[in-house]
Structures are given as structure tokens and as C-alpha cells.
Protein backbone atom coordinates (compact mmCIF):
# COMPACT_ATOMS: atom_id res chain seq x y z
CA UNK A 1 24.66 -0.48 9.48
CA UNK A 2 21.11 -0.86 8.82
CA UNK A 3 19.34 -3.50 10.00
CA UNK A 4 21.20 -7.04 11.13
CA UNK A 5 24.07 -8.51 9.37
CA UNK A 6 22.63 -10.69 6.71
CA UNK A 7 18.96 -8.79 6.21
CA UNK A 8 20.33 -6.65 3.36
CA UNK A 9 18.25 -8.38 0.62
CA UNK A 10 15.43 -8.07 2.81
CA UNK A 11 15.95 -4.40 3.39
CA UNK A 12 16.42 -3.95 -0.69
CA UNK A 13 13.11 -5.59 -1.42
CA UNK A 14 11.04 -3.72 1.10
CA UNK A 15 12.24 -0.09 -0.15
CA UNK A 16 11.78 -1.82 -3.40
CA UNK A 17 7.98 -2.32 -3.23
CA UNK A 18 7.66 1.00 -1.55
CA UNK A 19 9.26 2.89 -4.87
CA UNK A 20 6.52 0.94 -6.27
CA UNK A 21 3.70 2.27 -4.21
CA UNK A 22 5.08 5.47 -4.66
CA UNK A 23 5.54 5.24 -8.70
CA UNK A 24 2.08 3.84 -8.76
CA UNK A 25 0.34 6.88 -6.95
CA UNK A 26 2.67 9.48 -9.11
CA UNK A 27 1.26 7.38 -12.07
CA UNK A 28 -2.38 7.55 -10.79
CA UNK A 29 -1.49 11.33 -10.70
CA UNK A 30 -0.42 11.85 -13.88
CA UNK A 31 -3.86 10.20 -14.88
CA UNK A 32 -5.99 12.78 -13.04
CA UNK A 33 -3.87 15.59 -14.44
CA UNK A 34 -4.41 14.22 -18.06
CA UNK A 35 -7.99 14.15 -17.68
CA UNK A 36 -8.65 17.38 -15.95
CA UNK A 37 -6.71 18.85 -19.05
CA UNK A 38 -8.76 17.28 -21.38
CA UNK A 39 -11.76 18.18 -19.71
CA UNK A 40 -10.41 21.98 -19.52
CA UNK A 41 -9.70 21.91 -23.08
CA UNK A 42 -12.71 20.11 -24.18
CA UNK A 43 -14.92 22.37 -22.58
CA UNK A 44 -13.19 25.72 -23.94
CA UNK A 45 -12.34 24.62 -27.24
CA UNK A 46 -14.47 25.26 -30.32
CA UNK A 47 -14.79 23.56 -33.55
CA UNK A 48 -17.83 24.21 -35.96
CA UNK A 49 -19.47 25.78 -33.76
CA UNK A 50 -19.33 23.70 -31.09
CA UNK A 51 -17.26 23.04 -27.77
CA UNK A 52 -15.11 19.49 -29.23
CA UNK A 53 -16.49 18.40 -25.22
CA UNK A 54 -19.89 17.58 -27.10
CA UNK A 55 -18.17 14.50 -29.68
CA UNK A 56 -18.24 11.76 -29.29
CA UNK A 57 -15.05 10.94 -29.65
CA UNK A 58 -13.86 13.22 -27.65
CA UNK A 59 -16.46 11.89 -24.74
CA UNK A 60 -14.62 8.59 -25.17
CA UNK A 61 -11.06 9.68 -24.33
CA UNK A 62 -12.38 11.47 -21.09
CA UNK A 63 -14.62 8.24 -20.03
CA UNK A 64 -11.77 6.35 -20.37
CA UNK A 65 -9.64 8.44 -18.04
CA UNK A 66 -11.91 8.73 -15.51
CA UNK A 67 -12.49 4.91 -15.80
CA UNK A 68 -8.59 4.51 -15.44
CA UNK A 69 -8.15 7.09 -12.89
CA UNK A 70 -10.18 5.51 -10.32
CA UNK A 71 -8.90 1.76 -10.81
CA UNK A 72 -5.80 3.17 -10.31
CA UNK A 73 -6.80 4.67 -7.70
CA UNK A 74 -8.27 2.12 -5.77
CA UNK A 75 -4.89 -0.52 -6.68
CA UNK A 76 -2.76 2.12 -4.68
CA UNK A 77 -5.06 2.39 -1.80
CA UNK A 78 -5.47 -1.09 -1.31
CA UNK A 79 -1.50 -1.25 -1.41
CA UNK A 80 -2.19 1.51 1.28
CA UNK A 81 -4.16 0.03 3.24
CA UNK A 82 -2.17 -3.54 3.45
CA UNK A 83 0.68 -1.70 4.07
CA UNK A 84 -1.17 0.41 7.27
CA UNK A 85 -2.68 -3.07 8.53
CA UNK A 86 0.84 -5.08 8.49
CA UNK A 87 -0.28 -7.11 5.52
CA UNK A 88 1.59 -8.84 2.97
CA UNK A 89 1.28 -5.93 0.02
CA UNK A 90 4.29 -6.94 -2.49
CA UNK A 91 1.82 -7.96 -5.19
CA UNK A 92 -0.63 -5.19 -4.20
CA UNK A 93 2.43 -2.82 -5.04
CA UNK A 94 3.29 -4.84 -7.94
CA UNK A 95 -0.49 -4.65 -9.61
CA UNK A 96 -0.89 -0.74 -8.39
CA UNK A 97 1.98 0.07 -10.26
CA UNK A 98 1.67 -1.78 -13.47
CA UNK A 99 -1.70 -0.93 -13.99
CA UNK A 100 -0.96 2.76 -12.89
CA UNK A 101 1.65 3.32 -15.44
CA UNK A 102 0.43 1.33 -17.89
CA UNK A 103 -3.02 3.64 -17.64
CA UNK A 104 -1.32 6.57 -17.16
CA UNK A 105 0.51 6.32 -20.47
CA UNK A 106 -2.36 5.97 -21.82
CA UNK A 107 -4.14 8.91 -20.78
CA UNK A 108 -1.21 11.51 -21.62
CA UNK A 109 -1.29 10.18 -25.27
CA UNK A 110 -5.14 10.68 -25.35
CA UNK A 111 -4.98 13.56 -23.66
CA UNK A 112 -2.39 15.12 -26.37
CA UNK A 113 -5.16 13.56 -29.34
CA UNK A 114 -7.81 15.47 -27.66
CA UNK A 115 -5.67 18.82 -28.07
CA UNK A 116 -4.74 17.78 -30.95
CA UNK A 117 -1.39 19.86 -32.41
CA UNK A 118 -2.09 22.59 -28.97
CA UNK A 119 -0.71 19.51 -27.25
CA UNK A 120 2.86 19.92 -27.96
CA UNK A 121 2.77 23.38 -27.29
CA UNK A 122 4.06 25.02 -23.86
CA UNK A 123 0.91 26.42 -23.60
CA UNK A 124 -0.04 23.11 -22.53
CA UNK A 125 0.88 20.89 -19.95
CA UNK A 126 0.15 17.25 -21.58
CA UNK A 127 3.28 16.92 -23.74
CA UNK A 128 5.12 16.89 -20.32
CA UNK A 129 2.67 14.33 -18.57
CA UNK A 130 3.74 11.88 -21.59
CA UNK A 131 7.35 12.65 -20.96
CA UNK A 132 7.48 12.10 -17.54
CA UNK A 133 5.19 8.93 -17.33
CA UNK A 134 7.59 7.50 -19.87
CA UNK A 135 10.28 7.91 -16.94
CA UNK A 136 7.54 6.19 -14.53
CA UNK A 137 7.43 2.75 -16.67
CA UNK A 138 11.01 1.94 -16.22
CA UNK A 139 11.11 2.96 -12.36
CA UNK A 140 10.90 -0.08 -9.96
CA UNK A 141 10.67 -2.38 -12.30
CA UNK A 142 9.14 -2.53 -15.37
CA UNK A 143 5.98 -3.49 -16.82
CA UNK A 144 7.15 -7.04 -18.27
CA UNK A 145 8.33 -7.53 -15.17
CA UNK A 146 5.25 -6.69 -13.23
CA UNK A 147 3.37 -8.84 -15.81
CA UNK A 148 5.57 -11.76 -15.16
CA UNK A 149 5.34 -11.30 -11.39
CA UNK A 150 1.48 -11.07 -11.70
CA UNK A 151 1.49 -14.05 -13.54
CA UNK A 152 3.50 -15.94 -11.13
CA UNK A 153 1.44 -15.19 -8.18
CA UNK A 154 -1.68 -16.24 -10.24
CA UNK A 155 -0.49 -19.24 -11.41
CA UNK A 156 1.45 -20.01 -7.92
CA UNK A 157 4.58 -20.55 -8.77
CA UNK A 158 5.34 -17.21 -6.15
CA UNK A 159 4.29 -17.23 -2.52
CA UNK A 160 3.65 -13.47 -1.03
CA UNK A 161 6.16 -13.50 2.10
CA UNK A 162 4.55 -12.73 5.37
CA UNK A 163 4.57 -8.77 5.67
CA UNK A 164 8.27 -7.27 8.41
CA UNK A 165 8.17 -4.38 9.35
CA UNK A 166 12.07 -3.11 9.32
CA UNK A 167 12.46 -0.98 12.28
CA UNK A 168 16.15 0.95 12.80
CA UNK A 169 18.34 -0.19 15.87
CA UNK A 170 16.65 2.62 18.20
CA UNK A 171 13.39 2.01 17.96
CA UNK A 172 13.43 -1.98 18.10
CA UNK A 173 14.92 -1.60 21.40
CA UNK A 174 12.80 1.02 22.43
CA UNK A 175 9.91 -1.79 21.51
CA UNK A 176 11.37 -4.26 23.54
């Protein structure tokens, strides 16, 4: 048995929110590997004349990664960091993941605009970074939920529970 009789639901919810640190720095991932792409692409492919790095347009797409990259980036290390430090990080989790799936969604469908038609191609790995942060959304909740649960907290009508630390038989009498 793991844990104590009765702790189950406990046990659930705390591998829960660690899927969801773990979805959000896959997602935060994906977002890095979209915009390295793009800038790869941008900066090798020409159109009149030109590398398509230099429009504007183009420029756009790649700021936005970045910008979406390191917010992600910082939700999930924050979760990190509550986590290390014993803290309450449920809605840390929650946020890190919703905005890291949300954003990376985003960034595989610009990055597939930015290579245009080349971006369904094998040739090319954003087609795939769509595909699998599809997959990501739905894991450990989705985003309505996370959006509900956000709004909950904010609104307080939900409490963040005190942060346990679930150790196996062995070790909490090893502790004692």
C-alpha cells in the first residue's frame, strides 16, 4: 500500500500537480524548439532577395516566441522552486501549465506560418511540435479547467492546502 489507509486522494492530487509541472516544462520545450526553428529557417531562407528573417512579419512571430518562451519559463521555475522550498505550489503548477501549453500551441502554429508550406514537410520538424503539443493540452487537466481553477484562487472561492510531502513507509521511519 502506499501511503496510510485513507490518504489515497491525497496521494492522487500530489502526482497530479506534478504531471502538471512536468507537462508545463515539456510545453515550455516545445516553445524553445519552435522558435529556434523559426529562427533557423528565417535566417536561411530567401525570398526576393532577401533572408524572410529581415520582415517584419516574420520578426513578429519570433518576438513573440521568445516573449512566450521565457514566461513560460519562469511559471515552471517558480513551480520549481515552491516545490524545492516545501511550499504550497498547486496553483503555481496549475498557472505553469496553462500558460505553457496554451503558448506553446501557439508557437508551433507560428512557427509552421513562418515556413510556410516547408512546414508540413518531414524535412521539418514543426508539423510534429503542433502534433504533440496538441497531446500536451489535454494532459493533467485541461486548459478550461486550469482557467477555472485560476479563477477560483483569484476570486477565493479555493484555498491552496498547506504543501505534504508524501514520503513511502521506509523512509518516514527512517525520519523518525
Amino acid at each position: 500500500m502506499l501511503g496510510q489507509e485513507g490518504e489515497g486522494f491525497k496521494i492522487a492530487m500530489f502526482s497530479l500537480e506534478n504531471g502538471r509541472y512536468t507537462v508545463a516544462a515539456g510545453a515550455t520545450g516545445v516553445i524553445r524548439a519552435s522558435r529556434d526553428a523559426s529562427v533557423a529557417y528565417a535566417n536561411t531562407r530567401e525570398v526576393q532577395g532577401q533572408t524572410i528573417g529581415n520582415f517584419q512579419l516574420v520578426k513578429q512571430k519570433i518576438a513573440n516566441m521568445e516573449a512566450d518562451y521565457e514566461m513560460s519559463h519562469l511559471l515552471w521555475l517558480k513551480c520549481g522552486y515552491l516545490k524545492n522550498m516545501g511550499l504550497p505550489s498547486a496553483k503555481a503548477a496549475s498557472m505553469a501549465k496553462w500558460q505553457a501549453t496554451t503558448r506553446s500551441e501557439t508557437a508551433a502554429s507560428m512557427a509552421i506560418e513562418i515556413h510556410g508550406a516547408n512546414g508540413y514537410t518531414n524535412d521539418y520538424p514543426v508539423e510534429r511540435y503542433l502534433r504533440n503539443c496538441k497531446a500536451a493540452v489535454i494532459y493533467e487537466g485541461t486548459r478550461d479547467i486550469h482557467t477555472l481553477m485560476q479563477a477560483d484562487w483569484a476570486l477565493g472561492l479555493k484555498k491552496e492546502k498547506a504543501a505534504r510531502v508524501i514520503l513511502p513507509p521506509y523512509a518516514a521511519s527512517a525520519a523518525a
